[in-house]
C-alpha atoms as a PDB file:
ATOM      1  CA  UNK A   1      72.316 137.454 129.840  1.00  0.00           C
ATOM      2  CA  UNK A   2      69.492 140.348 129.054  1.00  0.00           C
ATOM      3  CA  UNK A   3      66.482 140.044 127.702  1.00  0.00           C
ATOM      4  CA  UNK A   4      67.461 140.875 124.249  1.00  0.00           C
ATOM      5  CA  UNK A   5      69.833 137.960 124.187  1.00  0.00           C
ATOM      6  CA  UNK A   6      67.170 135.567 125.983  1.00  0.00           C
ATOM      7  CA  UNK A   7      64.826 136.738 123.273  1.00  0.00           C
ATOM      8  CA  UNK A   8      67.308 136.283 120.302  1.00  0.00           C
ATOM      9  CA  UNK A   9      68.488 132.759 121.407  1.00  0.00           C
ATOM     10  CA  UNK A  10      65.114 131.436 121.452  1.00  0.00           C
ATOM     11  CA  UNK A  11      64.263 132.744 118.299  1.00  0.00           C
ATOM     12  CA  UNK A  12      67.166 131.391 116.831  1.00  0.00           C
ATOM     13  CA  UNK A  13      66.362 127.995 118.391  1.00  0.00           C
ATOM     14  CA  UNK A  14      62.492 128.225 117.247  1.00  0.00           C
ATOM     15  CA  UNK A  15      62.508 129.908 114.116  1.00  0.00           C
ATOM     16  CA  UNK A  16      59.781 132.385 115.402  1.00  0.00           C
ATOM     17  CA  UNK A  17      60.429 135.737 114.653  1.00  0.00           C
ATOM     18  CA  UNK A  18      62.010 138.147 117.336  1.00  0.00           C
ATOM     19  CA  UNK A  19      59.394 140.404 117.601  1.00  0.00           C
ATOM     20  CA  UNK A  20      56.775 137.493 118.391  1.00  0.00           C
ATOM     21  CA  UNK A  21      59.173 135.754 120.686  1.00  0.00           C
ATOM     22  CA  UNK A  22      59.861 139.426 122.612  1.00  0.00           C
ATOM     23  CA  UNK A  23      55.875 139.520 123.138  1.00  0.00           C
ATOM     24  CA  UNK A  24      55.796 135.911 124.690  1.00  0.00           C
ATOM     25  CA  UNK A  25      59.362 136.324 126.949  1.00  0.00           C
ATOM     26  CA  UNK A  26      57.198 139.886 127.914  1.00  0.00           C
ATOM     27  CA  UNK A  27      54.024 138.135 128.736  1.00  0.00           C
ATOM     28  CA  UNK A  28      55.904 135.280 130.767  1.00  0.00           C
ATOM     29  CA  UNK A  29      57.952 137.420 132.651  1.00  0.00           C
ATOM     30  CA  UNK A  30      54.505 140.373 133.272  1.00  0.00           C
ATOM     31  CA  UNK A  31      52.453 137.115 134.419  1.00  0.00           C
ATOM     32  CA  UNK A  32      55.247 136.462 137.031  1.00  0.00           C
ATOM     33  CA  UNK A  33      55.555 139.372 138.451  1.00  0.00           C
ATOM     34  CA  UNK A  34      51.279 139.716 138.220  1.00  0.00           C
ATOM     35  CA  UNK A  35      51.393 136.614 140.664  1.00  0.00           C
ATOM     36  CA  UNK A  36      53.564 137.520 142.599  1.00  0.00           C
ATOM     37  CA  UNK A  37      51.432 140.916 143.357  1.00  0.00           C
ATOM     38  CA  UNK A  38      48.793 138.746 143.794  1.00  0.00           C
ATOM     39  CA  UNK A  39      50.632 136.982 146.314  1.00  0.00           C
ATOM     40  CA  UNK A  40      50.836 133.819 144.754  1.00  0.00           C
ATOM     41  CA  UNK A  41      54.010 131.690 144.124  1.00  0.00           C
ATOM     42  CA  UNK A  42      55.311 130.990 141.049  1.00  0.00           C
ATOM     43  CA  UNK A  43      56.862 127.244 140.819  1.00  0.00           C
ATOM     44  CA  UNK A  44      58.692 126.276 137.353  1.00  0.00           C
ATOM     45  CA  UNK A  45      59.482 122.622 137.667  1.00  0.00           C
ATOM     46  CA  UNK A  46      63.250 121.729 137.130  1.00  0.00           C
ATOM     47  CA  UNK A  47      63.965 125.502 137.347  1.00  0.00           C
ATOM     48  CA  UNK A  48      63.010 127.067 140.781  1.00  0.00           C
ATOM     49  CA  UNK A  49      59.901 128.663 142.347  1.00  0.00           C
ATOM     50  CA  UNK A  50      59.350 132.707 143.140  1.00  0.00           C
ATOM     51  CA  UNK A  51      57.773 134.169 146.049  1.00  0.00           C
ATOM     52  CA  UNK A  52      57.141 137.532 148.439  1.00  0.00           C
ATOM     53  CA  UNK A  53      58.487 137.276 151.802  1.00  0.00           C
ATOM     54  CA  UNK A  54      57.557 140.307 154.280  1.00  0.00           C
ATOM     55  CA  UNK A  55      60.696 141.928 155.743  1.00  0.00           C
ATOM     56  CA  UNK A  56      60.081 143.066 159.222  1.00  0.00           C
ATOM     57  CA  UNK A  57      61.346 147.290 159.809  1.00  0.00           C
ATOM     58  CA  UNK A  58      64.003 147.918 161.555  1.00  0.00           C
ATOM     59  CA  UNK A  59      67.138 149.594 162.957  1.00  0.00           C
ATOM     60  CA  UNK A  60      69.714 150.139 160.858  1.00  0.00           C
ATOM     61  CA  UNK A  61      72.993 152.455 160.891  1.00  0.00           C
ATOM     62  CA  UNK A  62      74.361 154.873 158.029  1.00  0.00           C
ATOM     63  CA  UNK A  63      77.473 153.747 157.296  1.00  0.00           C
ATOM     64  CA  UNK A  64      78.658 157.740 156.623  1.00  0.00           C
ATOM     65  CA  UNK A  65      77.491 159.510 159.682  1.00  0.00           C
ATOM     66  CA  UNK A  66      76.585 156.381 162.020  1.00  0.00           C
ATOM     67  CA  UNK A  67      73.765 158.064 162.954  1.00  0.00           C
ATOM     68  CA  UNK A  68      70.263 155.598 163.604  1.00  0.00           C
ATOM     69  CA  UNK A  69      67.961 155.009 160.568  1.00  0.00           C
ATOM     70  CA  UNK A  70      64.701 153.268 160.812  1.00  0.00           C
ATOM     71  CA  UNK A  71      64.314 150.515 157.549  1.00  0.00           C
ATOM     72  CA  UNK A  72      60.704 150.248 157.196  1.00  0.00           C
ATOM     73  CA  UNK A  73      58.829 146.983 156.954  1.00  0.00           C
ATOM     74  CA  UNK A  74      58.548 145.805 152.942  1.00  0.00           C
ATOM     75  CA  UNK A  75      57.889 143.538 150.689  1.00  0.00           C
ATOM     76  CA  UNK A  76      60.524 141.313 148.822  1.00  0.00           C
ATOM     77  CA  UNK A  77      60.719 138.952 145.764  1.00  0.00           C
ATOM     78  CA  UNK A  78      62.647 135.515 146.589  1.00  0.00           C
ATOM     79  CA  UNK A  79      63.837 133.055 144.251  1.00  0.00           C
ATOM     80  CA  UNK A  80      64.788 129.797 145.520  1.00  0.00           C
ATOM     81  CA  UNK A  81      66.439 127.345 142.467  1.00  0.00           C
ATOM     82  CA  UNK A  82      65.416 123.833 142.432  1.00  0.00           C
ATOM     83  CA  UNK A  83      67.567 120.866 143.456  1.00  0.00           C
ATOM     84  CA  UNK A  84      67.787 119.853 139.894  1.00  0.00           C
ATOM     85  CA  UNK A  85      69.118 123.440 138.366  1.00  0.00           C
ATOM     86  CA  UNK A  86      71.246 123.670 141.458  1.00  0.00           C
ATOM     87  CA  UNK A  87      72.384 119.685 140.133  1.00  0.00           C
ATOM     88  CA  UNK A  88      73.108 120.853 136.410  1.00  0.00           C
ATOM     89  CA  UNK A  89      75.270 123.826 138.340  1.00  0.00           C
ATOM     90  CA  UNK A  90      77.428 121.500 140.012  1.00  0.00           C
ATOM     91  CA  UNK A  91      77.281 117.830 138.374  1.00  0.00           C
ATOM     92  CA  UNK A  92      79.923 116.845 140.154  1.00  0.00           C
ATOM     93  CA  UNK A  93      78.489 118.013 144.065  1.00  0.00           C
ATOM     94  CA  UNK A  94      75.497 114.969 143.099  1.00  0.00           C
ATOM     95  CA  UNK A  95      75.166 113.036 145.470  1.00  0.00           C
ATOM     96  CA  UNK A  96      77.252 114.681 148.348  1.00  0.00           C
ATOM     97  CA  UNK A  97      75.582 115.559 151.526  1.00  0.00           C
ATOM     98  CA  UNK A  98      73.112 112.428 150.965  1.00  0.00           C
ATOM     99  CA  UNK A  99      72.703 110.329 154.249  1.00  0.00           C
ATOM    100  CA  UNK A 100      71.802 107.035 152.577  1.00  0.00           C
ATOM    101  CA  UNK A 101      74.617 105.058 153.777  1.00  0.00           C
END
């Protein structure tokens, strides 16, 4: 799904216009990634949470000429879904895995 089609379904299920649902789906998703600059995580109950993790440099090969290439240390966004999205992915997985026998 794009962003377009994110934006029309929820103004189809609101009534809102497009254009004022684009500017709300564009503020949500610029607030996101302004906290995650920030270094904050970004938790949406029943959905999953965002984060930066720090990637450490180091050696890697390239794959055409095998010669040595140094990756250099960076920063990456991580998304980690919650149990329940990961639940409404695979209703029937619930329960398996539990110890509570």
């Amino acid at each position: 799904m794009t962003k377009a089609e994110l934006v029309e379904r929820i103004a189809d299920r609101t009534g809102v216009s497009k254009k004022d649902t684009g500017v709300v789906v564009n503020m949500i998703l610029d607030n996101i990634g302004q906290a995650l600059l920030d270094g904050d995580k970004v938790e949406l109950r029943g959905f999953g949470s965002f984060k930066v993790k720090s990637r450490r440099s180091r050696l890697a090969r390239n794959p055409r000429t095998g010669d040595s290439v140094t990756v250099p240390a960076k920063q990456v966004p991580y998304f980690k879904a919650s149990n329940e999205l990961k639940g409404r992915l695979n209703p029937d997985a619930a329960g398996e895995g539990d110890s509570g026998d």
